[in-house]
PDB file of N, CA and C in Angstrom:
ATOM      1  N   UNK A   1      55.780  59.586 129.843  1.00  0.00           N
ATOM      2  CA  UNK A   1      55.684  59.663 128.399  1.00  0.00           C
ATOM      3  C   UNK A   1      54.215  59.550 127.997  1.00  0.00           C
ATOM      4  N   UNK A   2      53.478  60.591 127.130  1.00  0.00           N
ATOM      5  CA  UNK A   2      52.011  60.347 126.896  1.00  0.00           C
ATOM      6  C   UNK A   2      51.939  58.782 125.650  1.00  0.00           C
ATOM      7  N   UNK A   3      50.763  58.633 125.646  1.00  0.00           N
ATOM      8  CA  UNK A   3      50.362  57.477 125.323  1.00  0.00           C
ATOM      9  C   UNK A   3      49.595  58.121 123.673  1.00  0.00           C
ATOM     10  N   UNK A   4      50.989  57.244 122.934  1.00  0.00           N
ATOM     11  CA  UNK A   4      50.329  57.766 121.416  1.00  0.00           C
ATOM     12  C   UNK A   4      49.317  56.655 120.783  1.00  0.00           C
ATOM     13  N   UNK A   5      47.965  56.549 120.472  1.00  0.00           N
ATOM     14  CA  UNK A   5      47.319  55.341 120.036  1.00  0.00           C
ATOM     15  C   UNK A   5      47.908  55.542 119.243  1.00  0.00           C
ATOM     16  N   UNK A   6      47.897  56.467 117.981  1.00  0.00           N
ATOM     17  CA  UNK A   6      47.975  56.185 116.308  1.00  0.00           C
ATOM     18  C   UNK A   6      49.218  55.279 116.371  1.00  0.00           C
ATOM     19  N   UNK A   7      51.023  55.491 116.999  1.00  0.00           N
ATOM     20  CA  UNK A   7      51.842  54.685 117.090  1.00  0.00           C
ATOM     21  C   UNK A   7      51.829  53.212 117.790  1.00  0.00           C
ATOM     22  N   UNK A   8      50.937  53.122 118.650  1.00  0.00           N
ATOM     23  CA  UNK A   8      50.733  51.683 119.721  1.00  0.00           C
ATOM     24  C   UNK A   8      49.561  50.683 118.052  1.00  0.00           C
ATOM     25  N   UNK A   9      48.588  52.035 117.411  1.00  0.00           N
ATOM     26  CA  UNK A   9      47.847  50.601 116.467  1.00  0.00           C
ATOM     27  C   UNK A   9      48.526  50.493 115.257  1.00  0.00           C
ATOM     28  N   UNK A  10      49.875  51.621 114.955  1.00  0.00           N
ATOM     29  CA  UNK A  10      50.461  50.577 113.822  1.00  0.00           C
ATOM     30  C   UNK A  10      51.485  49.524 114.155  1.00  0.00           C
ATOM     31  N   UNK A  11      51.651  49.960 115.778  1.00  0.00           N
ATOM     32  CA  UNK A  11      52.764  48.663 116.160  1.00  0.00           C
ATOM     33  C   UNK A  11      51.577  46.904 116.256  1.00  0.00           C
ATOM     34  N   UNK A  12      50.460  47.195 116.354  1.00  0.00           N
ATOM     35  CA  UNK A  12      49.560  46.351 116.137  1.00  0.00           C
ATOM     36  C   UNK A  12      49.251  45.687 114.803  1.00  0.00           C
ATOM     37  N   UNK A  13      49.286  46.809 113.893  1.00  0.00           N
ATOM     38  CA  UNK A  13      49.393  46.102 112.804  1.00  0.00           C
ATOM     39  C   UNK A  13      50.818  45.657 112.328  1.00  0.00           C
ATOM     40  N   UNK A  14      51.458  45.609 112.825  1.00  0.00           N
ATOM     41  CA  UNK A  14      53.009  45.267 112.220  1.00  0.00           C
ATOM     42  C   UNK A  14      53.316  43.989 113.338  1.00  0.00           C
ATOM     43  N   UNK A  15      52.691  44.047 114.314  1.00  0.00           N
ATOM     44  CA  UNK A  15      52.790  42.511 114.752  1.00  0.00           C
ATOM     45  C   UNK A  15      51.762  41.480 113.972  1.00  0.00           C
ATOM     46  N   UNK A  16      50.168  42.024 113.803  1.00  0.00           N
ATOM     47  CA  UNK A  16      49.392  41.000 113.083  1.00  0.00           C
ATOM     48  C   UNK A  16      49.950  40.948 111.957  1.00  0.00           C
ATOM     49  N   UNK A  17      50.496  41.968 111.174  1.00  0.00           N
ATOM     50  CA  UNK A  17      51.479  41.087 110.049  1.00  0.00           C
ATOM     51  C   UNK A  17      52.378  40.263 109.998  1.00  0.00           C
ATOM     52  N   UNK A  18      53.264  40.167 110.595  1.00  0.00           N
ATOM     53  CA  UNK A  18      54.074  39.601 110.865  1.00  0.00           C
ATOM     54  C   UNK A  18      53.689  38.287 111.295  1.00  0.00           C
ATOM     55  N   UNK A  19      52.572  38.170 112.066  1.00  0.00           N
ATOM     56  CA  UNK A  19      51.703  36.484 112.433  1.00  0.00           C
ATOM     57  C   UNK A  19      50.826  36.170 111.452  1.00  0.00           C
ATOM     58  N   UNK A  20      50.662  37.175 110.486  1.00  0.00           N
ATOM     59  CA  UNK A  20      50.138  36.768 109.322  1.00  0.00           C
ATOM     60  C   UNK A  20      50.594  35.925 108.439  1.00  0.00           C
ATOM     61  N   UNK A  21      51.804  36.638 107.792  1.00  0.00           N
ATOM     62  CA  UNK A  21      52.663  35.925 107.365  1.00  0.00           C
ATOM     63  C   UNK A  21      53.189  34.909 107.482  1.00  0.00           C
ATOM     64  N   UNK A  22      53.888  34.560 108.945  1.00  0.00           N
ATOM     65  CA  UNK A  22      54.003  33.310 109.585  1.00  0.00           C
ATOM     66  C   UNK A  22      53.112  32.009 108.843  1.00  0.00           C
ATOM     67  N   UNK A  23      51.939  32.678 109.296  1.00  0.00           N
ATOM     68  CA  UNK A  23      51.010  31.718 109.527  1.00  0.00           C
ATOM     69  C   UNK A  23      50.440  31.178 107.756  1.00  0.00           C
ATOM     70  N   UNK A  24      50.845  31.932 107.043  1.00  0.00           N
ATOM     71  CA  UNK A  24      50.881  31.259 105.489  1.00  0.00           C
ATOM     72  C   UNK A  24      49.794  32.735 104.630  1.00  0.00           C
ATOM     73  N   UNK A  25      49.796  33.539 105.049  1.00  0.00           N
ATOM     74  CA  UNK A  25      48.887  34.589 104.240  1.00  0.00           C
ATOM     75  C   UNK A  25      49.909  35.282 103.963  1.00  0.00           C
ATOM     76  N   UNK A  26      49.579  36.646 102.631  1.00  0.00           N
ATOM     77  CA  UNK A  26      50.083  36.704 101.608  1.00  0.00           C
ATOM     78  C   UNK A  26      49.422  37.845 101.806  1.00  0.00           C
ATOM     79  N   UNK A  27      50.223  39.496 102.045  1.00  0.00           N
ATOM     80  CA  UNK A  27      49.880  40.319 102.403  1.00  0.00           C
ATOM     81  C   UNK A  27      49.308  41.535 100.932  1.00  0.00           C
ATOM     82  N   UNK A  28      48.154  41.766 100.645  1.00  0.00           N
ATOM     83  CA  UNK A  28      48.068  42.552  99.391  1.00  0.00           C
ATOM     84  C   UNK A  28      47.893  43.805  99.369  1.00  0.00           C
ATOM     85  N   UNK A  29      47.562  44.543 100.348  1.00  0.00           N
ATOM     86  CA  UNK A  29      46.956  45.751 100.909  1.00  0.00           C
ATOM     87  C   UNK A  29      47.210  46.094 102.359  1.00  0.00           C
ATOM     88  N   UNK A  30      47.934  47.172 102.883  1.00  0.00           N
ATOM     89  CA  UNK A  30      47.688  47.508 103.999  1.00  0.00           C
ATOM     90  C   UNK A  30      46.469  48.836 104.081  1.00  0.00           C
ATOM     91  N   UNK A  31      46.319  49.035 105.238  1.00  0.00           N
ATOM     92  CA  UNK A  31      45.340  50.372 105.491  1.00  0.00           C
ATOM     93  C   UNK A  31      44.398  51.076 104.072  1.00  0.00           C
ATOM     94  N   UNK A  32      44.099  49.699 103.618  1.00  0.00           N
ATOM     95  CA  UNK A  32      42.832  49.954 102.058  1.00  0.00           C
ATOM     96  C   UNK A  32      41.685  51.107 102.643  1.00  0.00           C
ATOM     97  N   UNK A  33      41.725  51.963 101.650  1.00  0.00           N
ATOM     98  CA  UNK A  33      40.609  53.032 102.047  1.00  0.00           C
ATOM     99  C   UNK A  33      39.781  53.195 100.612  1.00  0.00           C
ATOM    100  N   UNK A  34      38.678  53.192 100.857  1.00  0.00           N
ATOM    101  CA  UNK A  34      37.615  53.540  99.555  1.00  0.00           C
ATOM    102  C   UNK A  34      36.512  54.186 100.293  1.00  0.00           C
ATOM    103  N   UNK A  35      35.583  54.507  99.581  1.00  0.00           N
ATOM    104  CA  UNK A  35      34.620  55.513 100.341  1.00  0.00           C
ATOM    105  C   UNK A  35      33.798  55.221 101.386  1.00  0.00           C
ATOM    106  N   UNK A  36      33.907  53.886 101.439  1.00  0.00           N
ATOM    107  CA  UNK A  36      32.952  53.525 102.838  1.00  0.00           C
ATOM    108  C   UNK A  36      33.871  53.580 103.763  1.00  0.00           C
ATOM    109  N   UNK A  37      35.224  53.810 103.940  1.00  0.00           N
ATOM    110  CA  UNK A  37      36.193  53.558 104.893  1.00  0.00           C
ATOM    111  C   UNK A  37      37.325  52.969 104.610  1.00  0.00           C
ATOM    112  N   UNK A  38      38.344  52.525 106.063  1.00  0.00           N
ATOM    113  CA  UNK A  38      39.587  52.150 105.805  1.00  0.00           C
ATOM    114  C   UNK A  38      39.270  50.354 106.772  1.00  0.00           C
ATOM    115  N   UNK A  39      40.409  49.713 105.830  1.00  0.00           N
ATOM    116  CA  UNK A  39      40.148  48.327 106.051  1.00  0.00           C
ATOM    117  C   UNK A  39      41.716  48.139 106.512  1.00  0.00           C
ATOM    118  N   UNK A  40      42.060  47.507 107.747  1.00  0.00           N
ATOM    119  CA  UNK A  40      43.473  47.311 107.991  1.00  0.00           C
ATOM    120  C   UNK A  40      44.615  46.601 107.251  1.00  0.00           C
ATOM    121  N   UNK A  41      44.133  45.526 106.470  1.00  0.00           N
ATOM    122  CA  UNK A  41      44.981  44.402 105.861  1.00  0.00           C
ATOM    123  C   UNK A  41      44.315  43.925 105.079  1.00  0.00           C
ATOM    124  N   UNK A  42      44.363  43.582 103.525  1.00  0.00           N
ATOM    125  CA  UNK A  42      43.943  42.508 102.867  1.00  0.00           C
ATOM    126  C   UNK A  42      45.003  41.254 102.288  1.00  0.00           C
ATOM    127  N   UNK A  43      44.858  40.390 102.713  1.00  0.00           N
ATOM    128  CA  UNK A  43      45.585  39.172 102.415  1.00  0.00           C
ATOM    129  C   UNK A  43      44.939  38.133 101.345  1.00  0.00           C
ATOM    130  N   UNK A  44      45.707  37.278 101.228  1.00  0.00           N
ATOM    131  CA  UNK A  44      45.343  35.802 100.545  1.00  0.00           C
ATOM    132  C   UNK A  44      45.968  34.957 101.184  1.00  0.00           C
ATOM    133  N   UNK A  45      45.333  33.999 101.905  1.00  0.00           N
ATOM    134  CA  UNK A  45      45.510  33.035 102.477  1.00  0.00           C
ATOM    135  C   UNK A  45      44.654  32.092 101.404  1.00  0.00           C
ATOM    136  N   UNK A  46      45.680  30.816 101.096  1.00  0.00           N
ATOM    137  CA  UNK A  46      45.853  29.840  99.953  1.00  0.00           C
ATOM    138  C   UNK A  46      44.753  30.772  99.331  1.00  0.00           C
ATOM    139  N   UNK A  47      43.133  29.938  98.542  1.00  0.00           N
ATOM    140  CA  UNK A  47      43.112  30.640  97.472  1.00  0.00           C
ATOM    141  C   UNK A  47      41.873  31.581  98.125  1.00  0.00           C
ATOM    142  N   UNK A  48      41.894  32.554  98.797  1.00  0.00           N
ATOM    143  CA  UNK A  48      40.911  33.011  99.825  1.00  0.00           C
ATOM    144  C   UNK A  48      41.438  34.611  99.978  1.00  0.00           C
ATOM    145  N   UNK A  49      40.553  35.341  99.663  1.00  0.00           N
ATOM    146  CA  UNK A  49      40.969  37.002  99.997  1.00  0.00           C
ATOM    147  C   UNK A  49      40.270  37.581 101.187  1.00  0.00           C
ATOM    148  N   UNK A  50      41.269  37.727 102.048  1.00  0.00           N
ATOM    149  CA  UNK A  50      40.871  37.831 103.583  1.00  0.00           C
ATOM    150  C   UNK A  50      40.938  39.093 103.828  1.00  0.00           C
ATOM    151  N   UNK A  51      39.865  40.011 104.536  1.00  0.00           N
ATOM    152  CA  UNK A  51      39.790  41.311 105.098  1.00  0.00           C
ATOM    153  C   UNK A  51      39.814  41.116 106.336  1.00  0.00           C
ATOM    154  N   UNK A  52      41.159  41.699 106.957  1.00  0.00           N
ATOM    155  CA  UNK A  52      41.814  41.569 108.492  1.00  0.00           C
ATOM    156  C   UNK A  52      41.493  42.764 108.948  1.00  0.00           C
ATOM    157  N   UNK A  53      40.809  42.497 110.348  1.00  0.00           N
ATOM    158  CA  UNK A  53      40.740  43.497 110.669  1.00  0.00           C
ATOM    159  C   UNK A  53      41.232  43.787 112.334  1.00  0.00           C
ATOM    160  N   UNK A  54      42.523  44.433 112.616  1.00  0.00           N
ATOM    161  CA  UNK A  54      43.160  44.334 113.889  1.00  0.00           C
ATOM    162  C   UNK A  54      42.875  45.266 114.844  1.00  0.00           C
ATOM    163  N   UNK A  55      42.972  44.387 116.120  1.00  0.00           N
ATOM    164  CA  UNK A  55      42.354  44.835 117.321  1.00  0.00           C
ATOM    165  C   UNK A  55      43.665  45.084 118.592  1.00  0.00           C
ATOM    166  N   UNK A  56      43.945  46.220 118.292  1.00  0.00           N
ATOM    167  CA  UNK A  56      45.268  45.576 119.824  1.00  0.00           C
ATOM    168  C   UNK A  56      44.577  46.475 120.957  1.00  0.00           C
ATOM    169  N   UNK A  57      45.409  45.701 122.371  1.00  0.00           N
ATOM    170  CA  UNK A  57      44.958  46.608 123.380  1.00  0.00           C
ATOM    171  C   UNK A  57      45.920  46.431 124.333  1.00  0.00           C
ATOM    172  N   UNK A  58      46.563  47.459 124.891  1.00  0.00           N
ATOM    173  CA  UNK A  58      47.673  47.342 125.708  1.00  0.00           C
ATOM    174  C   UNK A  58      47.217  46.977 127.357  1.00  0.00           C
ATOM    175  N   UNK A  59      45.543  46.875 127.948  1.00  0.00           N
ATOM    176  CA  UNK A  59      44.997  46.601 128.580  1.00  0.00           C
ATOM    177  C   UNK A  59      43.689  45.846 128.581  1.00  0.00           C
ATOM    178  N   UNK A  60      42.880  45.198 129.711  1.00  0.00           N
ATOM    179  CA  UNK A  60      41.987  44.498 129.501  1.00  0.00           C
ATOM    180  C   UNK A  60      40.751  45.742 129.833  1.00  0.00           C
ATOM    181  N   UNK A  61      41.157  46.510 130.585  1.00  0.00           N
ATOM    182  CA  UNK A  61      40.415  47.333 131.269  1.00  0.00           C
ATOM    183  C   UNK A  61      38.952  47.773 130.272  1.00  0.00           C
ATOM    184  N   UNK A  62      38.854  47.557 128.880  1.00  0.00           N
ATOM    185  CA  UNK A  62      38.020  47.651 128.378  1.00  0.00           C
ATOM    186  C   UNK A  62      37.533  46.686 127.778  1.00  0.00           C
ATOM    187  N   UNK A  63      37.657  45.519 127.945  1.00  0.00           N
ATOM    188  CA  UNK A  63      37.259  44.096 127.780  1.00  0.00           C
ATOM    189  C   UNK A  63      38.642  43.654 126.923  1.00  0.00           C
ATOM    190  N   UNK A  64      38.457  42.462 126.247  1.00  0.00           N
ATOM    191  CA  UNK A  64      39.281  41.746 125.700  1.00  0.00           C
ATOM    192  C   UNK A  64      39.665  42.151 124.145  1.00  0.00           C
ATOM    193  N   UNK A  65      40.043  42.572 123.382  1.00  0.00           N
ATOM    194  CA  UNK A  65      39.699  42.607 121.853  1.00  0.00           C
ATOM    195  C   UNK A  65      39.323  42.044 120.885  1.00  0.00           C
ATOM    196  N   UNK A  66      38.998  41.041 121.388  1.00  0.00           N
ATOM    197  CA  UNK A  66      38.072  39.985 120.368  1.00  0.00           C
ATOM    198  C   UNK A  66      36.768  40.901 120.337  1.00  0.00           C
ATOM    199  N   UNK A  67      36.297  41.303 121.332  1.00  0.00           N
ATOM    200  CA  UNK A  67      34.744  41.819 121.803  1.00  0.00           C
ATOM    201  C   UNK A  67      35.080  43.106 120.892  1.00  0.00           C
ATOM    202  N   UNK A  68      35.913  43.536 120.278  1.00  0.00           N
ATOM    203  CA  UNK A  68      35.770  45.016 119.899  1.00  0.00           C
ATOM    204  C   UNK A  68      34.962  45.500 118.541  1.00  0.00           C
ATOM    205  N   UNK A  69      35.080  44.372 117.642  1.00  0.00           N
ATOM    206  CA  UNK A  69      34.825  44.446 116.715  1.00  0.00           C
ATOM    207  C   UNK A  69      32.652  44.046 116.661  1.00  0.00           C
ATOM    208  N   UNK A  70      32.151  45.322 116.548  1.00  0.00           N
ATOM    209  CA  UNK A  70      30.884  44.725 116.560  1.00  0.00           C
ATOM    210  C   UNK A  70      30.137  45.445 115.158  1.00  0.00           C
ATOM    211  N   UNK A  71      28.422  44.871 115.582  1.00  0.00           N
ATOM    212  CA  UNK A  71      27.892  44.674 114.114  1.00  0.00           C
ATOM    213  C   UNK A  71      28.055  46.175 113.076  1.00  0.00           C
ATOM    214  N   UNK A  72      28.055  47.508 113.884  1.00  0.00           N
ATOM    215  CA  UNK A  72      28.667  48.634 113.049  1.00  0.00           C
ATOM    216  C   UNK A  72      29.561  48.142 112.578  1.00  0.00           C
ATOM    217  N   UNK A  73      30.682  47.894 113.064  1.00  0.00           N
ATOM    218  CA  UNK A  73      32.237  47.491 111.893  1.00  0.00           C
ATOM    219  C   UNK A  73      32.045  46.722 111.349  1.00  0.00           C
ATOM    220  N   UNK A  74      31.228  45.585 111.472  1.00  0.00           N
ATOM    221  CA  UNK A  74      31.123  44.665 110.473  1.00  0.00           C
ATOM    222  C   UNK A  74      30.543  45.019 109.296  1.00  0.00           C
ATOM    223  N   UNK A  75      29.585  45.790 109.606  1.00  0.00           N
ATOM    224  CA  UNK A  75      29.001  46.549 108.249  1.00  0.00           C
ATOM    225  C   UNK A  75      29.977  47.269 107.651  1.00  0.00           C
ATOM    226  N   UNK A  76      30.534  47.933 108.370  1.00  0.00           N
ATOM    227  CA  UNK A  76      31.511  48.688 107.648  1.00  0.00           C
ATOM    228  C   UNK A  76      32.494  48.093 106.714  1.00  0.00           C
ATOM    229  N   UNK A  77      32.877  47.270 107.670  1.00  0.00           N
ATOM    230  CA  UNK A  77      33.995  46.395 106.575  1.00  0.00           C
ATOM    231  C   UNK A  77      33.680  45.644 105.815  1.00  0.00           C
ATOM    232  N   UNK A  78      32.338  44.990 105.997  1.00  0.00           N
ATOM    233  CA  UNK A  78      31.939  44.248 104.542  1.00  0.00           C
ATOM    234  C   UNK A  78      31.606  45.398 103.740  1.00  0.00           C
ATOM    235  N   UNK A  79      31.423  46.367 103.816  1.00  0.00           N
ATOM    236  CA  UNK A  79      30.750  47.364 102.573  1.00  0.00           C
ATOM    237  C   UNK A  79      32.622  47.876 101.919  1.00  0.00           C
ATOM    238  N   UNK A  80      33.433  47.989 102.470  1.00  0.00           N
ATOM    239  CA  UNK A  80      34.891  48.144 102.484  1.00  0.00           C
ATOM    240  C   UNK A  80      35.106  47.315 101.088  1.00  0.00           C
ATOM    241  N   UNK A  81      35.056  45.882 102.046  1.00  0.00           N
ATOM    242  CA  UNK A  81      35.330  44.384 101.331  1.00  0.00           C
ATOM    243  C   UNK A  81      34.874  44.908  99.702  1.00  0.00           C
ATOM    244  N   UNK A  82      33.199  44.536  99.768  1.00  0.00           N
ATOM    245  CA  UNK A  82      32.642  44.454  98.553  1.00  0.00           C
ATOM    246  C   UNK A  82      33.130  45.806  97.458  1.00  0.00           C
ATOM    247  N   UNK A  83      33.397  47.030  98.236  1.00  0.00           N
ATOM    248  CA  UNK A  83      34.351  47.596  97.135  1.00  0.00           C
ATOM    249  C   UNK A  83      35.485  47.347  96.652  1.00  0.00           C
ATOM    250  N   UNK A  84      35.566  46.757  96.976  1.00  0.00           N
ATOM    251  CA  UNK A  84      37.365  46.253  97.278  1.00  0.00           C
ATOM    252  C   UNK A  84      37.449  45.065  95.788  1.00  0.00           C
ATOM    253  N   UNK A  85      36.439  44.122  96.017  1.00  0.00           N
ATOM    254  CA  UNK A  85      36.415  42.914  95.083  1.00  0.00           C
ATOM    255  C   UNK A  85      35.708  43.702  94.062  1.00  0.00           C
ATOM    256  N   UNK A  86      34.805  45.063  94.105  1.00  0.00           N
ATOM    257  CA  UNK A  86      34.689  45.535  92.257  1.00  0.00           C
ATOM    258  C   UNK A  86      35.546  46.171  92.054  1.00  0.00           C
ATOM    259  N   UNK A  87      36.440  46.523  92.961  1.00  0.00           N
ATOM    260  CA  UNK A  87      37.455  47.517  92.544  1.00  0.00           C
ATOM    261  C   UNK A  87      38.297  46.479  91.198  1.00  0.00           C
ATOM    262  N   UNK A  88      38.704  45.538  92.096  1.00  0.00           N
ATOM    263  CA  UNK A  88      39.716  44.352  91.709  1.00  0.00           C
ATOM    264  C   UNK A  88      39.151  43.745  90.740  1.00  0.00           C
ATOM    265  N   UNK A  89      37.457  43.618  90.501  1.00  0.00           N
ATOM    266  CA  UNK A  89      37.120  42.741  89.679  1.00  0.00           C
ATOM    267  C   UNK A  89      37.443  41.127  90.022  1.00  0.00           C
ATOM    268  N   UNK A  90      37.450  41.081  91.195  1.00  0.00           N
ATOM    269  CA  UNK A  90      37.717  39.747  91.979  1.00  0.00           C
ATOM    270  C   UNK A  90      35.734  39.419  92.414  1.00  0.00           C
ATOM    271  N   UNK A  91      34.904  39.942  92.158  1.00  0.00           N
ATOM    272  CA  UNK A  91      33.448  39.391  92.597  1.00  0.00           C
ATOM    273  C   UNK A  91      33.323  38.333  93.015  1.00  0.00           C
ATOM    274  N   UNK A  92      34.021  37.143  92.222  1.00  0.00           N
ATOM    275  CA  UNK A  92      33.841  35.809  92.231  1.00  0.00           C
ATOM    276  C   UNK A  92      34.530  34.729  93.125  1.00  0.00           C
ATOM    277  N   UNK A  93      35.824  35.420  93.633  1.00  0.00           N
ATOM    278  CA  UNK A  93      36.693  35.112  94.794  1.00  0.00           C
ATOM    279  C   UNK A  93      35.890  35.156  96.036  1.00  0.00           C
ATOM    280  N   UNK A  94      36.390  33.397  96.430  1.00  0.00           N
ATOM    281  CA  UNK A  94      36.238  33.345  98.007  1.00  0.00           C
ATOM    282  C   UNK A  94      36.937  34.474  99.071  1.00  0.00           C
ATOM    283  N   UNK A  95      36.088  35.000  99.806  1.00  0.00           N
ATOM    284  CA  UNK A  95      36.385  35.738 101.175  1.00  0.00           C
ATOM    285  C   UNK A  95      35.909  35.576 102.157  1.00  0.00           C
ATOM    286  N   UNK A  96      36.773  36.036 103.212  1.00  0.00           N
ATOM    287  CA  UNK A  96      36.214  35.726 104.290  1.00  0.00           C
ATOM    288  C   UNK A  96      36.526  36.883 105.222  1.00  0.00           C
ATOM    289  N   UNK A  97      36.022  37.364 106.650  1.00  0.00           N
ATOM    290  CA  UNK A  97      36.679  37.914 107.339  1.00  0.00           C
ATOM    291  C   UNK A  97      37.443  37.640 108.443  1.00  0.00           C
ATOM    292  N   UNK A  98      38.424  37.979 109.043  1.00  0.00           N
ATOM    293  CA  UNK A  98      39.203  37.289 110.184  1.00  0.00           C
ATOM    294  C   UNK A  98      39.880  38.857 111.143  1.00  0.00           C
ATOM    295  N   UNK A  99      39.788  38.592 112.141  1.00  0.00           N
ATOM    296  CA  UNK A  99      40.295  39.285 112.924  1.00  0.00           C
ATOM    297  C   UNK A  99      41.219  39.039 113.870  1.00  0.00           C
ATOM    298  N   UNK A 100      42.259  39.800 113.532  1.00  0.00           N
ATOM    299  CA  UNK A 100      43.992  39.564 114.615  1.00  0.00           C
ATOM    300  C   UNK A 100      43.581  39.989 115.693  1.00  0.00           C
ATOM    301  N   UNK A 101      43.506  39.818 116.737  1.00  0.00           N
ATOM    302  CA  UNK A 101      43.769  40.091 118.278  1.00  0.00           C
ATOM    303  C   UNK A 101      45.311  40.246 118.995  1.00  0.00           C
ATOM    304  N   UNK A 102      45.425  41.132 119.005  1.00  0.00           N
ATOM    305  CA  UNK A 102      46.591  41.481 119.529  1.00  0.00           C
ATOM    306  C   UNK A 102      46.703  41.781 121.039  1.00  0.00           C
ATOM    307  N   UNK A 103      47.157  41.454 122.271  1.00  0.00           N
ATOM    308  CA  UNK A 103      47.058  41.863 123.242  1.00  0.00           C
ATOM    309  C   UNK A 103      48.219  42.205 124.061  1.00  0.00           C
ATOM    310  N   UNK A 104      48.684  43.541 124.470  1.00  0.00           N
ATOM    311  CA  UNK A 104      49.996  43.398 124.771  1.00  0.00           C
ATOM    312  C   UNK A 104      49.935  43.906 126.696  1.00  0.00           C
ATOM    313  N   UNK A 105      48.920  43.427 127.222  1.00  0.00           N
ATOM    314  CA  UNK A 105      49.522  43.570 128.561  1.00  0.00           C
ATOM    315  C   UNK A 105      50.677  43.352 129.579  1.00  0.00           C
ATOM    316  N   UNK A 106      50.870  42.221 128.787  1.00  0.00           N
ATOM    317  CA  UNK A 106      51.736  41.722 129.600  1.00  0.00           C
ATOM    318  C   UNK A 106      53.598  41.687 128.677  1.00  0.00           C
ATOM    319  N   UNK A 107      54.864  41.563 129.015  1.00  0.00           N
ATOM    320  CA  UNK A 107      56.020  41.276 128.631  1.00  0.00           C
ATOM    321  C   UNK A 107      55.992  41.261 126.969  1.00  0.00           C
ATOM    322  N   UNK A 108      55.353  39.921 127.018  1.00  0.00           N
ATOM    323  CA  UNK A 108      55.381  39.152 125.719  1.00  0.00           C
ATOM    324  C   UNK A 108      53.838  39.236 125.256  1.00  0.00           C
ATOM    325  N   UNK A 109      53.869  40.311 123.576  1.00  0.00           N
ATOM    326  CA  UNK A 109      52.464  40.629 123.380  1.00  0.00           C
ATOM    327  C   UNK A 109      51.915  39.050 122.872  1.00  0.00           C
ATOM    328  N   UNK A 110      50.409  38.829 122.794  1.00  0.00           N
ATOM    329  CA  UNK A 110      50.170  37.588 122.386  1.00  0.00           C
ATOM    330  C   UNK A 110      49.108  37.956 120.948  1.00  0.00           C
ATOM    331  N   UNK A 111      49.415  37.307 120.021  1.00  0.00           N
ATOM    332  CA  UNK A 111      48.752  37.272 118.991  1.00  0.00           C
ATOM    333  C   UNK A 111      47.505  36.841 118.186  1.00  0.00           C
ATOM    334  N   UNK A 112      46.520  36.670 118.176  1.00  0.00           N
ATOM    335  CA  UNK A 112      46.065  35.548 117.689  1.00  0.00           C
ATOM    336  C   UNK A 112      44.938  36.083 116.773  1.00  0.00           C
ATOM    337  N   UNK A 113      44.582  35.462 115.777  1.00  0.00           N
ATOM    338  CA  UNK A 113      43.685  34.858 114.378  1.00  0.00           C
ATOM    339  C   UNK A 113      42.976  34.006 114.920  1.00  0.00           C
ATOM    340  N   UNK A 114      41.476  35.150 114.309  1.00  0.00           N
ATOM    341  CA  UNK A 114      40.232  34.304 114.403  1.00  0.00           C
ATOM    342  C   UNK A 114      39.735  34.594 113.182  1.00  0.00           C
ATOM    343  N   UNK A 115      40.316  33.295 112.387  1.00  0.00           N
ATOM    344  CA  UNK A 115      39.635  33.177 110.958  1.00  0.00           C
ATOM    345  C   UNK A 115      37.951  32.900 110.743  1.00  0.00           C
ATOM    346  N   UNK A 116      37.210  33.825 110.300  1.00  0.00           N
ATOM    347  CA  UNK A 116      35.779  34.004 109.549  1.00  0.00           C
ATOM    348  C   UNK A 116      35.514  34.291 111.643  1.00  0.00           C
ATOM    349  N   UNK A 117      35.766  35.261 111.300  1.00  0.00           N
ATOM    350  CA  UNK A 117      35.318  36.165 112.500  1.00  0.00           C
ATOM    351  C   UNK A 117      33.594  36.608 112.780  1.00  0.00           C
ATOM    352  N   UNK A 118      33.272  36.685 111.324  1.00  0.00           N
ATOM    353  CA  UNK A 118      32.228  37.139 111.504  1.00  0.00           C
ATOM    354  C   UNK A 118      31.761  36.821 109.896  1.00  0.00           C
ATOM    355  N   UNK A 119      30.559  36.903 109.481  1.00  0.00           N
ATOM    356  CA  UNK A 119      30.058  36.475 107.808  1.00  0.00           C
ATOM    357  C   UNK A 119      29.938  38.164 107.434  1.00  0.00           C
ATOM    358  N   UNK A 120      29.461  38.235 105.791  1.00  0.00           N
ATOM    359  CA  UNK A 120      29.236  39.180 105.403  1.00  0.00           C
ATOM    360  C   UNK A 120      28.043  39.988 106.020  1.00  0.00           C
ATOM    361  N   UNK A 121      28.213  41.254 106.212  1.00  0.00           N
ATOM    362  CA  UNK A 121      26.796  42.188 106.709  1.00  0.00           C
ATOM    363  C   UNK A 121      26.847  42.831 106.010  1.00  0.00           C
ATOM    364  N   UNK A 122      25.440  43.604 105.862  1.00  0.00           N
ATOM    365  CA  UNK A 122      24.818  44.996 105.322  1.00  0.00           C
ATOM    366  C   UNK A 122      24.042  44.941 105.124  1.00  0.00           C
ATOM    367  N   UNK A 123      23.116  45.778 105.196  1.00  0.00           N
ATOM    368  CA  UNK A 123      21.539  46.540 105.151  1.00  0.00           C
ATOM    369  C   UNK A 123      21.003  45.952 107.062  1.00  0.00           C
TER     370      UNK A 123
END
């Protein structure tokens, strides 16, 4: 059977939701797109508007997925973010970024949240 990414990263995002939720966040946005790009998840966790950004990998063979996310995406997604809060007119709201790690090598995929993954970038 060939190997579909686009279906394996929304089964990624439908597990980090799902541990999202769990875990007390408050899902507001999936797959947010504005002109700098697409942002996977925006949540509220208590009073905090979180830009998630998920990583799955059905192998290690290309390192771990924590490591995936580097300073290009970060730019990216804070420039995402900050449209995001004039869109909303939220400027003044705490955010943060956090990134789901999803890893499904093995049986049982494993999940995990790394809240303020990284601070705001750009320029």
């Amino acid at each position: 059977m060939p190997y579909d990414s686009k279906q394996f990263g929304r089964l990624g995002e439908s597990l980090a939701v799902g541990h999202l939720k769990k875990n007390g966040y408050r899902i507001l946005a999936r797959n947010y797109r504005n002109r700098f790009g697409e942002i996977d998840i925006i949540a509220r966790h208590r009073e905090v508007i979180v830009f998630v950004e998920v990583k799955a990998r059905s192998t290690i063979n290309f390192g771990p997925s924590k490591a995936a996310v580097d300073r290009n995406k970060q730019k990216r997604i804070s420039m995402i973010a900050l449209g995001y809060l004039k869109q909303t007119r939220s400027t003044d709201a705490k955010a943060r970024f956090d990134v789901v790690c999803v890893d499904t090598d093995s049986n049982r995929p494993r999940v995990e949240i790394i809240p303020n993954a990284f601070p705001l970038s750009y320029g």
